[in-house]
PDB file of N, CA and C in Angstrom:
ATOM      1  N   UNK A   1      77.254 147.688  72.274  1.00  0.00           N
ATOM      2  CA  UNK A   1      76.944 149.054  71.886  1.00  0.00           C
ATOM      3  C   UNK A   1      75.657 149.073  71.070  1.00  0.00           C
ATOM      4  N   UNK A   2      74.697 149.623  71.121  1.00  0.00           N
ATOM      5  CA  UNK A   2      74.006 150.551  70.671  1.00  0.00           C
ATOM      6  C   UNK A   2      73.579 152.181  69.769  1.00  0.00           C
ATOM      7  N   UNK A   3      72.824 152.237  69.541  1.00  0.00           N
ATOM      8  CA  UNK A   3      72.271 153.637  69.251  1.00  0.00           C
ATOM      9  C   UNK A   3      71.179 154.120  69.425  1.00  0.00           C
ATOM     10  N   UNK A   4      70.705 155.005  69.540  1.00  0.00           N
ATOM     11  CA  UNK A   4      69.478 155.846  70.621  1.00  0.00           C
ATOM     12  C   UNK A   4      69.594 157.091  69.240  1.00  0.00           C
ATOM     13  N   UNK A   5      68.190 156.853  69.116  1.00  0.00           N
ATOM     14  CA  UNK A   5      68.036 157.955  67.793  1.00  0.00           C
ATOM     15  C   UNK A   5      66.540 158.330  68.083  1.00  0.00           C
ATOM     16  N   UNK A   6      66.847 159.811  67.577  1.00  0.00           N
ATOM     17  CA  UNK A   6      65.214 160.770  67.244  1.00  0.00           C
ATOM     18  C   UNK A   6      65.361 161.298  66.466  1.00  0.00           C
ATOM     19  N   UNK A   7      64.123 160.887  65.042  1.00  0.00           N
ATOM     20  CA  UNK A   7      64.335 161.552  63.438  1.00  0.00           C
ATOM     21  C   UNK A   7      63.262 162.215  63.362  1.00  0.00           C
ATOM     22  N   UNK A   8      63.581 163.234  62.581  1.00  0.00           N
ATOM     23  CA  UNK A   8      62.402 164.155  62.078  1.00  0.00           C
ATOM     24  C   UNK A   8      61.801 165.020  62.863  1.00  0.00           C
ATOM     25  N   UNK A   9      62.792 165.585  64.392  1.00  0.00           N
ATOM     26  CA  UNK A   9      62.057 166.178  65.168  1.00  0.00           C
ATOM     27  C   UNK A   9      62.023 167.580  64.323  1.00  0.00           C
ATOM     28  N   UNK A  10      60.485 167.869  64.280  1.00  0.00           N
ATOM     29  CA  UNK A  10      60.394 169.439  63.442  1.00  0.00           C
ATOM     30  C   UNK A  10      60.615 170.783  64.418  1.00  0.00           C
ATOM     31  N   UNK A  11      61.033 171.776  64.391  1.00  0.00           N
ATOM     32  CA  UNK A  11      60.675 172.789  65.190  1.00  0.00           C
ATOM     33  C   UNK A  11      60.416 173.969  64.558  1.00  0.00           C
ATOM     34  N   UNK A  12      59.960 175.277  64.979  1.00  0.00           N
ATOM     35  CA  UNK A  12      59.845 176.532  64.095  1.00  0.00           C
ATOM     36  C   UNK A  12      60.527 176.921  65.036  1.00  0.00           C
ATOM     37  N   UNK A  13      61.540 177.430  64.401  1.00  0.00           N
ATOM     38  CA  UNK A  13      62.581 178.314  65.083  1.00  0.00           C
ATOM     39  C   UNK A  13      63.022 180.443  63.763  1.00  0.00           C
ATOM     40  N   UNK A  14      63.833 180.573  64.719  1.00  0.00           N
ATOM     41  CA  UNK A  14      64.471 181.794  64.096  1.00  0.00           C
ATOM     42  C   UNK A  14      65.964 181.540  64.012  1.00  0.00           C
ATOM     43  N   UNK A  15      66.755 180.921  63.003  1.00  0.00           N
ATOM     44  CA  UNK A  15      68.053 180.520  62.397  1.00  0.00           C
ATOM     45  C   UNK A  15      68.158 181.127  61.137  1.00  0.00           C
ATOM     46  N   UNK A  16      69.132 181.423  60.906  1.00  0.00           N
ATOM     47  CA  UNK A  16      69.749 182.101  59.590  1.00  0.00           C
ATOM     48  C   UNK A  16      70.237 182.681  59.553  1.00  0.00           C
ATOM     49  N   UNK A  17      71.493 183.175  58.409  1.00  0.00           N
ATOM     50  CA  UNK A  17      72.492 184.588  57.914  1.00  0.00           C
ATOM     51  C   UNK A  17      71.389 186.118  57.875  1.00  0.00           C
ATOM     52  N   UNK A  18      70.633 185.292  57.199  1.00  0.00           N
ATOM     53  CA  UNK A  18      69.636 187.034  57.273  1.00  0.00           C
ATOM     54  C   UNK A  18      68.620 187.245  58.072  1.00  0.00           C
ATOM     55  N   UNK A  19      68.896 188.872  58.110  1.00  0.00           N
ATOM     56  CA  UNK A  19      67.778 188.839  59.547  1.00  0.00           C
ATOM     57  C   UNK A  19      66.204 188.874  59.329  1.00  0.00           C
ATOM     58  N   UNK A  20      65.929 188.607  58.361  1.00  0.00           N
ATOM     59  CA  UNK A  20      64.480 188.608  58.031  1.00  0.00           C
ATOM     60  C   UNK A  20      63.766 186.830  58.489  1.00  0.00           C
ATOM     61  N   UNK A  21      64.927 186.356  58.565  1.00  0.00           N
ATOM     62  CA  UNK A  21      65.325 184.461  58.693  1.00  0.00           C
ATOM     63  C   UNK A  21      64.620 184.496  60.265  1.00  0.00           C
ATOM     64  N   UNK A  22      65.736 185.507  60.707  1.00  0.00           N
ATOM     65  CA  UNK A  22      65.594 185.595  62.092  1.00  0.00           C
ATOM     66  C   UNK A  22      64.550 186.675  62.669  1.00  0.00           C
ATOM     67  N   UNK A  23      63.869 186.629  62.066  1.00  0.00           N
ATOM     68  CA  UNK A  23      62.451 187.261  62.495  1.00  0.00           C
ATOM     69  C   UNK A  23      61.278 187.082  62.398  1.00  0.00           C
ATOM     70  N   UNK A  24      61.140 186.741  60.968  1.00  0.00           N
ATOM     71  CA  UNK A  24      60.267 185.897  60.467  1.00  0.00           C
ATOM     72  C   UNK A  24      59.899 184.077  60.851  1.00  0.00           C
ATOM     73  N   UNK A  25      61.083 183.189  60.711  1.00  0.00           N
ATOM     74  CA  UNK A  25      61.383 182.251  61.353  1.00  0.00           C
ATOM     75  C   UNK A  25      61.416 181.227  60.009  1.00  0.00           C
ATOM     76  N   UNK A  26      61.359 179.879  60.280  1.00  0.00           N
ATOM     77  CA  UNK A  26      61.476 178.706  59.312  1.00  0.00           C
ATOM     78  C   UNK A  26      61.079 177.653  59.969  1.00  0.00           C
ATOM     79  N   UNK A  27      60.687 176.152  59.240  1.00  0.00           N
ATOM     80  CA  UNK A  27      60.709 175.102  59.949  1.00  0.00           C
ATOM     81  C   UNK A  27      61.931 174.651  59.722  1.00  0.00           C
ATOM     82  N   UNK A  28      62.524 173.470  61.013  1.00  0.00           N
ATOM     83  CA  UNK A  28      63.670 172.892  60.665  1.00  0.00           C
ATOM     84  C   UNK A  28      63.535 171.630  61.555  1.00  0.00           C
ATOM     85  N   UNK A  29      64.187 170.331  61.169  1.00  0.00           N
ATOM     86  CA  UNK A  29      64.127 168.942  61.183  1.00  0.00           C
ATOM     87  C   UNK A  29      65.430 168.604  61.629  1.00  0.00           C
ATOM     88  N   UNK A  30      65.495 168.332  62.941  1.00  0.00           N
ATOM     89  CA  UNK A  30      66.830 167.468  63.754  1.00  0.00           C
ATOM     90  C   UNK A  30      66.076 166.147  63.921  1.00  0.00           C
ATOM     91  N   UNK A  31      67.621 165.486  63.387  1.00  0.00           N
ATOM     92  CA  UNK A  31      67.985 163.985  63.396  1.00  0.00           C
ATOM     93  C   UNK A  31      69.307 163.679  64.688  1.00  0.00           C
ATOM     94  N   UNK A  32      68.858 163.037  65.389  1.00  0.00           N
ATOM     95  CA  UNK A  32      70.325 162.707  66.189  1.00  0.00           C
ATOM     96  C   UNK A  32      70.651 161.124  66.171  1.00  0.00           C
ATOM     97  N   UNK A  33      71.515 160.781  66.291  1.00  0.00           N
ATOM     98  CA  UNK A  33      72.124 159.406  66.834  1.00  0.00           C
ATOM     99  C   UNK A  33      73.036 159.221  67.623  1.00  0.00           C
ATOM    100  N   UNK A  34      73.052 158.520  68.732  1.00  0.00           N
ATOM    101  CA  UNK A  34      73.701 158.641  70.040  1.00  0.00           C
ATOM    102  C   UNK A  34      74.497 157.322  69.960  1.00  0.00           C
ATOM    103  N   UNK A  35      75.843 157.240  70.230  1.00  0.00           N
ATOM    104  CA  UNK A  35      76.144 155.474  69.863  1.00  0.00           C
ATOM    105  C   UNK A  35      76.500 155.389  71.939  1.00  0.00           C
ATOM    106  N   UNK A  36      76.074 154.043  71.896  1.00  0.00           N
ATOM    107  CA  UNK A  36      76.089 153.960  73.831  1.00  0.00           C
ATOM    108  C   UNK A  36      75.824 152.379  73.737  1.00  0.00           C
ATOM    109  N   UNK A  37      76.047 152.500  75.248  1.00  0.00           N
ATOM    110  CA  UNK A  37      75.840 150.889  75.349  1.00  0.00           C
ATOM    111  C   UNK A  37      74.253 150.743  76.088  1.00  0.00           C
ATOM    112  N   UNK A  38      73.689 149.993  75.416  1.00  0.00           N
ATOM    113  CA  UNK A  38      72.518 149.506  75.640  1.00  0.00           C
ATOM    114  C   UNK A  38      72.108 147.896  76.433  1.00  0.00           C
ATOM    115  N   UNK A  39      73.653 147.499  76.303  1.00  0.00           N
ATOM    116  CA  UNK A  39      73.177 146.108  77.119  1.00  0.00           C
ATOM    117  C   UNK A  39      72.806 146.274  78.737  1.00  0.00           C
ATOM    118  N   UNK A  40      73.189 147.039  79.275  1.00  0.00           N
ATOM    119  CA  UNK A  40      72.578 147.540  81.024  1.00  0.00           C
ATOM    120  C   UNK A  40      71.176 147.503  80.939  1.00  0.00           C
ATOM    121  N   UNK A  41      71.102 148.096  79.998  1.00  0.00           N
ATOM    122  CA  UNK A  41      69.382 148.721  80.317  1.00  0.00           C
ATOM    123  C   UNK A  41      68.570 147.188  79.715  1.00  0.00           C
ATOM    124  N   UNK A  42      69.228 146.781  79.028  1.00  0.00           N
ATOM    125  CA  UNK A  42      68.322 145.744  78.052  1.00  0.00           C
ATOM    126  C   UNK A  42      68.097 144.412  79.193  1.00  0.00           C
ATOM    127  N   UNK A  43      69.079 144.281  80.295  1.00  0.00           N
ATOM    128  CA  UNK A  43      68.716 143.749  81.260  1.00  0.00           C
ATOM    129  C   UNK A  43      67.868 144.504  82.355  1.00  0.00           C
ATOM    130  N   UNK A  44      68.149 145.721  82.705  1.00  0.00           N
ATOM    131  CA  UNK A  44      68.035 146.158  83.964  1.00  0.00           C
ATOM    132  C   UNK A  44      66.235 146.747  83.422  1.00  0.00           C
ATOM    133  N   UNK A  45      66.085 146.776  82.305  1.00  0.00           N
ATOM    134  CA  UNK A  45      64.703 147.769  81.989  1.00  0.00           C
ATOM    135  C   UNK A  45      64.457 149.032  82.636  1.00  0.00           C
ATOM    136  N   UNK A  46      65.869 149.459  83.240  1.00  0.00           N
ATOM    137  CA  UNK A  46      65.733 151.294  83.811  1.00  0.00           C
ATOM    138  C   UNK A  46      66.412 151.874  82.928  1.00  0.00           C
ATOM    139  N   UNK A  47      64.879 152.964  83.185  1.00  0.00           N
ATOM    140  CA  UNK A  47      65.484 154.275  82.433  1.00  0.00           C
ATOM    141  C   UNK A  47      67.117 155.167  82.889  1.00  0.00           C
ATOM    142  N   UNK A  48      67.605 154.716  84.010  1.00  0.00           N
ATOM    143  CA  UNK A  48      68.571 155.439  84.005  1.00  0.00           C
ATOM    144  C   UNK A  48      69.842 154.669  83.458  1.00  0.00           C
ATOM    145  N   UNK A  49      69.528 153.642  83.346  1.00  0.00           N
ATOM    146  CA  UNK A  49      70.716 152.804  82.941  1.00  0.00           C
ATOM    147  C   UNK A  49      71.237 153.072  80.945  1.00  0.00           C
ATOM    148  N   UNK A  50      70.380 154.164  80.469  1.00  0.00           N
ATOM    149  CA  UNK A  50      70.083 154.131  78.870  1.00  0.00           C
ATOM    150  C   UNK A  50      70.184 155.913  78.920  1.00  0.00           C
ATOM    151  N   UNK A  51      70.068 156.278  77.641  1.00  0.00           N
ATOM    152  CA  UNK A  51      69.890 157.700  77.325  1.00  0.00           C
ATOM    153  C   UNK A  51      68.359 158.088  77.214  1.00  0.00           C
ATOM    154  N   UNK A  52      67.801 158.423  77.470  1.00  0.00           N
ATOM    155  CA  UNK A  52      66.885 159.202  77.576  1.00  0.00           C
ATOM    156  C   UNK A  52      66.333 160.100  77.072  1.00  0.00           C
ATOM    157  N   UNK A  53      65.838 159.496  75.689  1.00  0.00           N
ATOM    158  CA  UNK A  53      65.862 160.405  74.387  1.00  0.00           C
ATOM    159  C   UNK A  53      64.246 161.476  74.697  1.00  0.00           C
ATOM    160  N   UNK A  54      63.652 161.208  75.738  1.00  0.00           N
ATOM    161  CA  UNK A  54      63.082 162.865  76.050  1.00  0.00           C
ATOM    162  C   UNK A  54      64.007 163.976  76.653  1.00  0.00           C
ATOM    163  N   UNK A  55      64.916 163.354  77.336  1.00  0.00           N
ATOM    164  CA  UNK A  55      65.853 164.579  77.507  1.00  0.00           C
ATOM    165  C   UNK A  55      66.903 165.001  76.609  1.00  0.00           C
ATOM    166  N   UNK A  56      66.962 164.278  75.867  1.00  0.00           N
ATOM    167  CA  UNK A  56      67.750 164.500  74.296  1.00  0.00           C
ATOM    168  C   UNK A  56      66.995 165.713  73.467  1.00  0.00           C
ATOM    169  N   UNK A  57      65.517 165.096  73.635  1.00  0.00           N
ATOM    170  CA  UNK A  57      64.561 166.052  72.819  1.00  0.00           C
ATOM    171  C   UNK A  57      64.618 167.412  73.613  1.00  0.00           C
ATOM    172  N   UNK A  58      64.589 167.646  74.987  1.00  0.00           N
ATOM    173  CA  UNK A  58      64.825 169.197  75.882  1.00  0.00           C
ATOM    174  C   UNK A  58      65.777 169.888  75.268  1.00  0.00           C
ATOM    175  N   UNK A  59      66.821 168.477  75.551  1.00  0.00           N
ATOM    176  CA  UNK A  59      68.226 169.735  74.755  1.00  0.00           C
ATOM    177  C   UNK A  59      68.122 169.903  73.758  1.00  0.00           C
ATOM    178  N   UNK A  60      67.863 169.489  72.428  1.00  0.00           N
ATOM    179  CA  UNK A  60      67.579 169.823  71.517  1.00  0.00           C
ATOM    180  C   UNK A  60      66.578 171.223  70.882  1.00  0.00           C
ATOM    181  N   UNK A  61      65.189 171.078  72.422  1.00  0.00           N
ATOM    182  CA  UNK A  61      64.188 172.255  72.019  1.00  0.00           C
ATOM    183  C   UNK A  61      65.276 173.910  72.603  1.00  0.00           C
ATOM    184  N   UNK A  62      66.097 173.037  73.612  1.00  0.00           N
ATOM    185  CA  UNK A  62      66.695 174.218  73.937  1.00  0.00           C
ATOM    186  C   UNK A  62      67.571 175.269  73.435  1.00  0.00           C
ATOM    187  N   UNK A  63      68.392 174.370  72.474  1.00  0.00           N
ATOM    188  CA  UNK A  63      69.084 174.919  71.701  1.00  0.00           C
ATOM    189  C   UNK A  63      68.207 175.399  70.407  1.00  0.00           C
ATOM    190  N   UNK A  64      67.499 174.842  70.017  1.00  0.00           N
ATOM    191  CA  UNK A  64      66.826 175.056  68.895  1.00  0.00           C
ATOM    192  C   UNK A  64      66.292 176.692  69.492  1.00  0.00           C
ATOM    193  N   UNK A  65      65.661 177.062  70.927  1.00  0.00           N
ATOM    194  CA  UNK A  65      65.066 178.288  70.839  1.00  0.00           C
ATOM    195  C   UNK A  65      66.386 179.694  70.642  1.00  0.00           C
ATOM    196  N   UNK A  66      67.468 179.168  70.922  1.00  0.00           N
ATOM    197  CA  UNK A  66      68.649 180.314  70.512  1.00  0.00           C
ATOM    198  C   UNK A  66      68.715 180.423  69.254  1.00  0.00           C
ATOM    199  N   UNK A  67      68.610 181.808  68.691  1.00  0.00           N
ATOM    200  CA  UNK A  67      69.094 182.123  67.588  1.00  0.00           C
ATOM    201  C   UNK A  67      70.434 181.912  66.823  1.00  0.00           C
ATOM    202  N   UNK A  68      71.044 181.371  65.616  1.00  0.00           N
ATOM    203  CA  UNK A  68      71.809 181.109  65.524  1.00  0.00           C
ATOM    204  C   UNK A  68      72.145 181.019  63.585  1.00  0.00           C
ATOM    205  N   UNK A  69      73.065 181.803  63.620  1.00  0.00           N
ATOM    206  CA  UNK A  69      73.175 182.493  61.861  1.00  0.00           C
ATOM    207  C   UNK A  69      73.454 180.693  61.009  1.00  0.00           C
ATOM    208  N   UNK A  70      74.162 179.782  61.718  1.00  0.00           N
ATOM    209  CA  UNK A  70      74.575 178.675  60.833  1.00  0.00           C
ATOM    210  C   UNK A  70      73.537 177.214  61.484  1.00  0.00           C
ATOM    211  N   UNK A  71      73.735 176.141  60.381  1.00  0.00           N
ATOM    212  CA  UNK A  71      73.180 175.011  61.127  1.00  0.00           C
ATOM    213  C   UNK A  71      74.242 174.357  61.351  1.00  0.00           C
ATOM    214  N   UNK A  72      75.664 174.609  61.370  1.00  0.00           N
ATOM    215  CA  UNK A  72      76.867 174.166  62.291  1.00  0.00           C
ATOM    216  C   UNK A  72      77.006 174.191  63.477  1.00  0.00           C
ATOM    217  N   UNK A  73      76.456 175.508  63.546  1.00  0.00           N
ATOM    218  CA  UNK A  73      76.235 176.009  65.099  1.00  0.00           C
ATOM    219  C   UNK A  73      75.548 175.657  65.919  1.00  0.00           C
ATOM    220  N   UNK A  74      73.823 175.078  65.053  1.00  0.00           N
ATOM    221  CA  UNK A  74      72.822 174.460  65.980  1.00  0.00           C
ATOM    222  C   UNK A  74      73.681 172.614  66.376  1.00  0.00           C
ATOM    223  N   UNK A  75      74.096 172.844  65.217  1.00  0.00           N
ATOM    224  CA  UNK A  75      74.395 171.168  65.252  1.00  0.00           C
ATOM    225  C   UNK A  75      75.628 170.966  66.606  1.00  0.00           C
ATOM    226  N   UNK A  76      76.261 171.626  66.430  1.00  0.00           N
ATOM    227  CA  UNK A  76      76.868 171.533  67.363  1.00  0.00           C
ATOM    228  C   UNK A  76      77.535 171.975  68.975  1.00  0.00           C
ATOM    229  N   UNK A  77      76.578 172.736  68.990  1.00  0.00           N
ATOM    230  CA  UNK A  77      75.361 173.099  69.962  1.00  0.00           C
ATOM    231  C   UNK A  77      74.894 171.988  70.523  1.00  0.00           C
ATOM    232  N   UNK A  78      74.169 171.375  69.901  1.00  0.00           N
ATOM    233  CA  UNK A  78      73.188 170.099  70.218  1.00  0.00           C
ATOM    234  C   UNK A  78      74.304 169.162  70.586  1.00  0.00           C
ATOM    235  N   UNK A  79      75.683 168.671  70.124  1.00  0.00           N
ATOM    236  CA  UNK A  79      76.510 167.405  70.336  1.00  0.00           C
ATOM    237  C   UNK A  79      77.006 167.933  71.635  1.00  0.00           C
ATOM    238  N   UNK A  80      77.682 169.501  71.850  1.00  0.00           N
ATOM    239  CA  UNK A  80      77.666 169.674  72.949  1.00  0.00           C
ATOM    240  C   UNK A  80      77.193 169.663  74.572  1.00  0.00           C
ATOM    241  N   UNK A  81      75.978 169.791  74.388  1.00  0.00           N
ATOM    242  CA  UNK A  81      75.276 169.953  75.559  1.00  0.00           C
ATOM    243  C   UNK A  81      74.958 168.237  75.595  1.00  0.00           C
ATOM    244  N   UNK A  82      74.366 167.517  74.594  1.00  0.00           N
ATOM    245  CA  UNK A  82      74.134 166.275  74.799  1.00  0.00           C
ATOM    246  C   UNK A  82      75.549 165.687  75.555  1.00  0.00           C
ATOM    247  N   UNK A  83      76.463 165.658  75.069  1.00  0.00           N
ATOM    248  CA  UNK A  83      77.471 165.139  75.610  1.00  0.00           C
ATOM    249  C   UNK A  83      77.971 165.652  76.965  1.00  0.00           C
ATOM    250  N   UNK A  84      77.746 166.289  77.456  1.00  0.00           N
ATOM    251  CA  UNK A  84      77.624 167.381  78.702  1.00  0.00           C
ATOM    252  C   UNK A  84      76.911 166.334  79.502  1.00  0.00           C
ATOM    253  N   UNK A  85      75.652 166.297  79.016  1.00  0.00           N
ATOM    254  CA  UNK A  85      74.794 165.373  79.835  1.00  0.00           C
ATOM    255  C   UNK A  85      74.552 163.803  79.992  1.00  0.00           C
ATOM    256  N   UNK A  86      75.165 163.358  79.113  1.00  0.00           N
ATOM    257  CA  UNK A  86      75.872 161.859  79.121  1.00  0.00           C
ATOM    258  C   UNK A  86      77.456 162.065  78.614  1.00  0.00           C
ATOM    259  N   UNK A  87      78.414 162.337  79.232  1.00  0.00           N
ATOM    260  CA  UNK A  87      79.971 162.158  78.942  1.00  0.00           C
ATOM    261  C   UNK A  87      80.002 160.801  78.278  1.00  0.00           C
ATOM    262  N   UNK A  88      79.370 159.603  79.197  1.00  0.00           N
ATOM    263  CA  UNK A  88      80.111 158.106  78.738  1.00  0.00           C
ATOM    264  C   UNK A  88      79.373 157.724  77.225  1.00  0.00           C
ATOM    265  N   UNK A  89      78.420 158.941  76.469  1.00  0.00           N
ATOM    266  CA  UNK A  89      78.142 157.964  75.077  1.00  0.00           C
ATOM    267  C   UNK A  89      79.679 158.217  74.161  1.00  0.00           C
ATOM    268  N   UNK A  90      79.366 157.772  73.125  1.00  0.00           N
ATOM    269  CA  UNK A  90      80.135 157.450  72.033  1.00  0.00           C
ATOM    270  C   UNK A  90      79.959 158.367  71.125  1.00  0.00           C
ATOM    271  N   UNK A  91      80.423 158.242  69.830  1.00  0.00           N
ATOM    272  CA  UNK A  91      79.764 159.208  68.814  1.00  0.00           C
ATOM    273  C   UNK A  91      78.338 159.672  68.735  1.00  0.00           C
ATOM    274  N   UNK A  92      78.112 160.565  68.396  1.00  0.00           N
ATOM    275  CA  UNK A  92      76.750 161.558  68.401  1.00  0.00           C
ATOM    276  C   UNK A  92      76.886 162.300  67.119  1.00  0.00           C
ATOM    277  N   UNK A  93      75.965 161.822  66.370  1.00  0.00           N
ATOM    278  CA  UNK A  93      75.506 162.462  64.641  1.00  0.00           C
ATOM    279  C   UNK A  93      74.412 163.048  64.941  1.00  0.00           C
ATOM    280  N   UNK A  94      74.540 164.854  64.673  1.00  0.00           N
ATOM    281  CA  UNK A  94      72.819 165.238  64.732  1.00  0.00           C
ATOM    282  C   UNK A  94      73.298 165.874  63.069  1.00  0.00           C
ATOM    283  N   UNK A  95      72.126 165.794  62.506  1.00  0.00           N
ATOM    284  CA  UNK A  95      71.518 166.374  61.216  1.00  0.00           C
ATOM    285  C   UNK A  95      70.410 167.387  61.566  1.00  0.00           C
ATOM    286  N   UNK A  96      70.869 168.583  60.779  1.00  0.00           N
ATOM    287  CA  UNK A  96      70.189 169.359  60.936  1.00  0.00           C
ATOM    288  C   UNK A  96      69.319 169.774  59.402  1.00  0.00           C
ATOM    289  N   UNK A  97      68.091 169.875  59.397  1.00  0.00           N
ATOM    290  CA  UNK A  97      67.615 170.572  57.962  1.00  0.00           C
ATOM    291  C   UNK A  97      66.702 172.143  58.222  1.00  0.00           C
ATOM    292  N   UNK A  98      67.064 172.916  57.509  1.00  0.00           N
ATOM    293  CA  UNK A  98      66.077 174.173  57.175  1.00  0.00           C
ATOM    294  C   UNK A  98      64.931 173.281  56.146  1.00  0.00           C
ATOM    295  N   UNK A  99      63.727 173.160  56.315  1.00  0.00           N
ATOM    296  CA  UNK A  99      62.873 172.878  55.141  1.00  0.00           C
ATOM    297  C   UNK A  99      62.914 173.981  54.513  1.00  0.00           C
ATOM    298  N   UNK A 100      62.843 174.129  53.613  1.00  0.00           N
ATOM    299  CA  UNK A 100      61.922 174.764  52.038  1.00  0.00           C
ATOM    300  C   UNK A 100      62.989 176.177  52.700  1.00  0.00           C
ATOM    301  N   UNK A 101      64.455 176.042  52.189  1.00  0.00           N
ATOM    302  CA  UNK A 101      65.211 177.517  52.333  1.00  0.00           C
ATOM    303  C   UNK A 101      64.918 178.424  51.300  1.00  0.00           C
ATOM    304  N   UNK A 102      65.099 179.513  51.908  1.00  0.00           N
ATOM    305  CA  UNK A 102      65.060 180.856  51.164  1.00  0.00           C
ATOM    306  C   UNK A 102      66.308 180.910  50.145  1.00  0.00           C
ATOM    307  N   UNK A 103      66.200 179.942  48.832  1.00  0.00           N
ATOM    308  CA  UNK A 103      67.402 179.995  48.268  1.00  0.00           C
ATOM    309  C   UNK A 103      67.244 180.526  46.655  1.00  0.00           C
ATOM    310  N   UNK A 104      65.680 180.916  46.457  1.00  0.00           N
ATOM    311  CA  UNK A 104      65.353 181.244  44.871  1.00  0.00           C
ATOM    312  C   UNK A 104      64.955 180.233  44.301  1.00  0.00           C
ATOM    313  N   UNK A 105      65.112 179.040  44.715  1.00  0.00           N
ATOM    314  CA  UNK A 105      64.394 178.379  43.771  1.00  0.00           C
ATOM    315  C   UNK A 105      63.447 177.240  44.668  1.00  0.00           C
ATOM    316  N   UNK A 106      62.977 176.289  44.203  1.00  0.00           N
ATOM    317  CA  UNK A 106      61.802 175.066  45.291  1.00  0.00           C
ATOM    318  C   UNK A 106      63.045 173.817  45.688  1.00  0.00           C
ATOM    319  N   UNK A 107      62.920 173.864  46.887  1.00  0.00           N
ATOM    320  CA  UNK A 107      64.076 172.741  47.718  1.00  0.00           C
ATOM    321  C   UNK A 107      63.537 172.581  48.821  1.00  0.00           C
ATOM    322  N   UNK A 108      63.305 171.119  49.225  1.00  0.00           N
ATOM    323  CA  UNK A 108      62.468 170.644  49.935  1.00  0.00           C
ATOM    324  C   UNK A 108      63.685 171.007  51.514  1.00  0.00           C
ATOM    325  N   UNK A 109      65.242 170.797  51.258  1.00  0.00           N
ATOM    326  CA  UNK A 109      65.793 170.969  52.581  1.00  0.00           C
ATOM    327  C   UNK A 109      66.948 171.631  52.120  1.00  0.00           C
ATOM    328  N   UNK A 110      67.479 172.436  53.137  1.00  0.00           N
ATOM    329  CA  UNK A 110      69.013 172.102  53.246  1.00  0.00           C
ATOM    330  C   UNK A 110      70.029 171.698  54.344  1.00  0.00           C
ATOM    331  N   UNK A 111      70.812 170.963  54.350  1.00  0.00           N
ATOM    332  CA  UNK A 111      71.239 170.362  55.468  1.00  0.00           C
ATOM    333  C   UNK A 111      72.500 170.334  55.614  1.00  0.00           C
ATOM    334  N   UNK A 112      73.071 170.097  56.635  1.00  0.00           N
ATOM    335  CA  UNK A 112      74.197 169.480  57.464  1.00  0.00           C
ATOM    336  C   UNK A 112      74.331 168.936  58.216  1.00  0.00           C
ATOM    337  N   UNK A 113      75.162 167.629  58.495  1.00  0.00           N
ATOM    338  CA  UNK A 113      75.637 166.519  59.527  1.00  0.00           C
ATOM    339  C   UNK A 113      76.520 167.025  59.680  1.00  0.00           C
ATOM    340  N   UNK A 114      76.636 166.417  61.226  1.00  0.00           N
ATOM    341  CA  UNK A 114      78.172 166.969  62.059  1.00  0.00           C
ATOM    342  C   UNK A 114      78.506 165.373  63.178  1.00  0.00           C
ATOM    343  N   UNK A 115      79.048 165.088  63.097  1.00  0.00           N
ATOM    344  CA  UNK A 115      79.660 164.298  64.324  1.00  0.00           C
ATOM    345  C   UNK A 115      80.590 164.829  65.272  1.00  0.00           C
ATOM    346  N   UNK A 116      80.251 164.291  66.462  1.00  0.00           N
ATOM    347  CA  UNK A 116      81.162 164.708  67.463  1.00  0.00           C
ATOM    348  C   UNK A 116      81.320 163.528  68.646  1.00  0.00           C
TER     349      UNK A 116
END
């Protein structure tokens, strides 16, 4: 077994409880980790034999362009469809961050992990 990870992907999206969130927009930072087996590929050197963390990154931009009031929702959103598209991985951790939230005071993130 293995893991297949993409950190720090940034996006500007429209997420949030308020609708000014969702109009205005925010940056936000997905982390995923995919647990899978990697010994196929580590012999075979094909891409299909492994996950395919540009198509990790699609689903990810994809979900990221839906609006969505929680980062529970993006997050798991994202474990969904990933797992949709590889059934045989293992656990899947995405982290989600809002940079710099609208919370009153200076905070570089706020976040949530979800496994699925």
């Amino acid at each position: 077994m293995g893991i297949v990870s993409l950190e720090g992907v940034e996006f500007y999206a429209f997420h949030g409880v308020y609708e000014e969130e969702r109009q205005i927009g925010n940056r936000f930072s997905v982390d995923i980790h995919i647990e899978t087996d990697l010994e196929k590929a580590g012999h075979s050197d094909d891409l299909t034999d492994t996950v395919d963390y540009e198509r990790v990154y699609l689903i990810m931009a994809g979900v990221m362009e839906n609006s969505s009031h929680l980062l529970e929702n993006i997050a798991g959103n994202i474990i969904r469809e990933v797992r949709q598209a590889y059934p045989s991985v293992g656990e899947i951790t995405v982290k989600v961050s809002k940079l710099q939230p609208p919370i009153g005071a200076i905070c570089r993130s706020a976040s949530i992990t979800m496994k699925g």
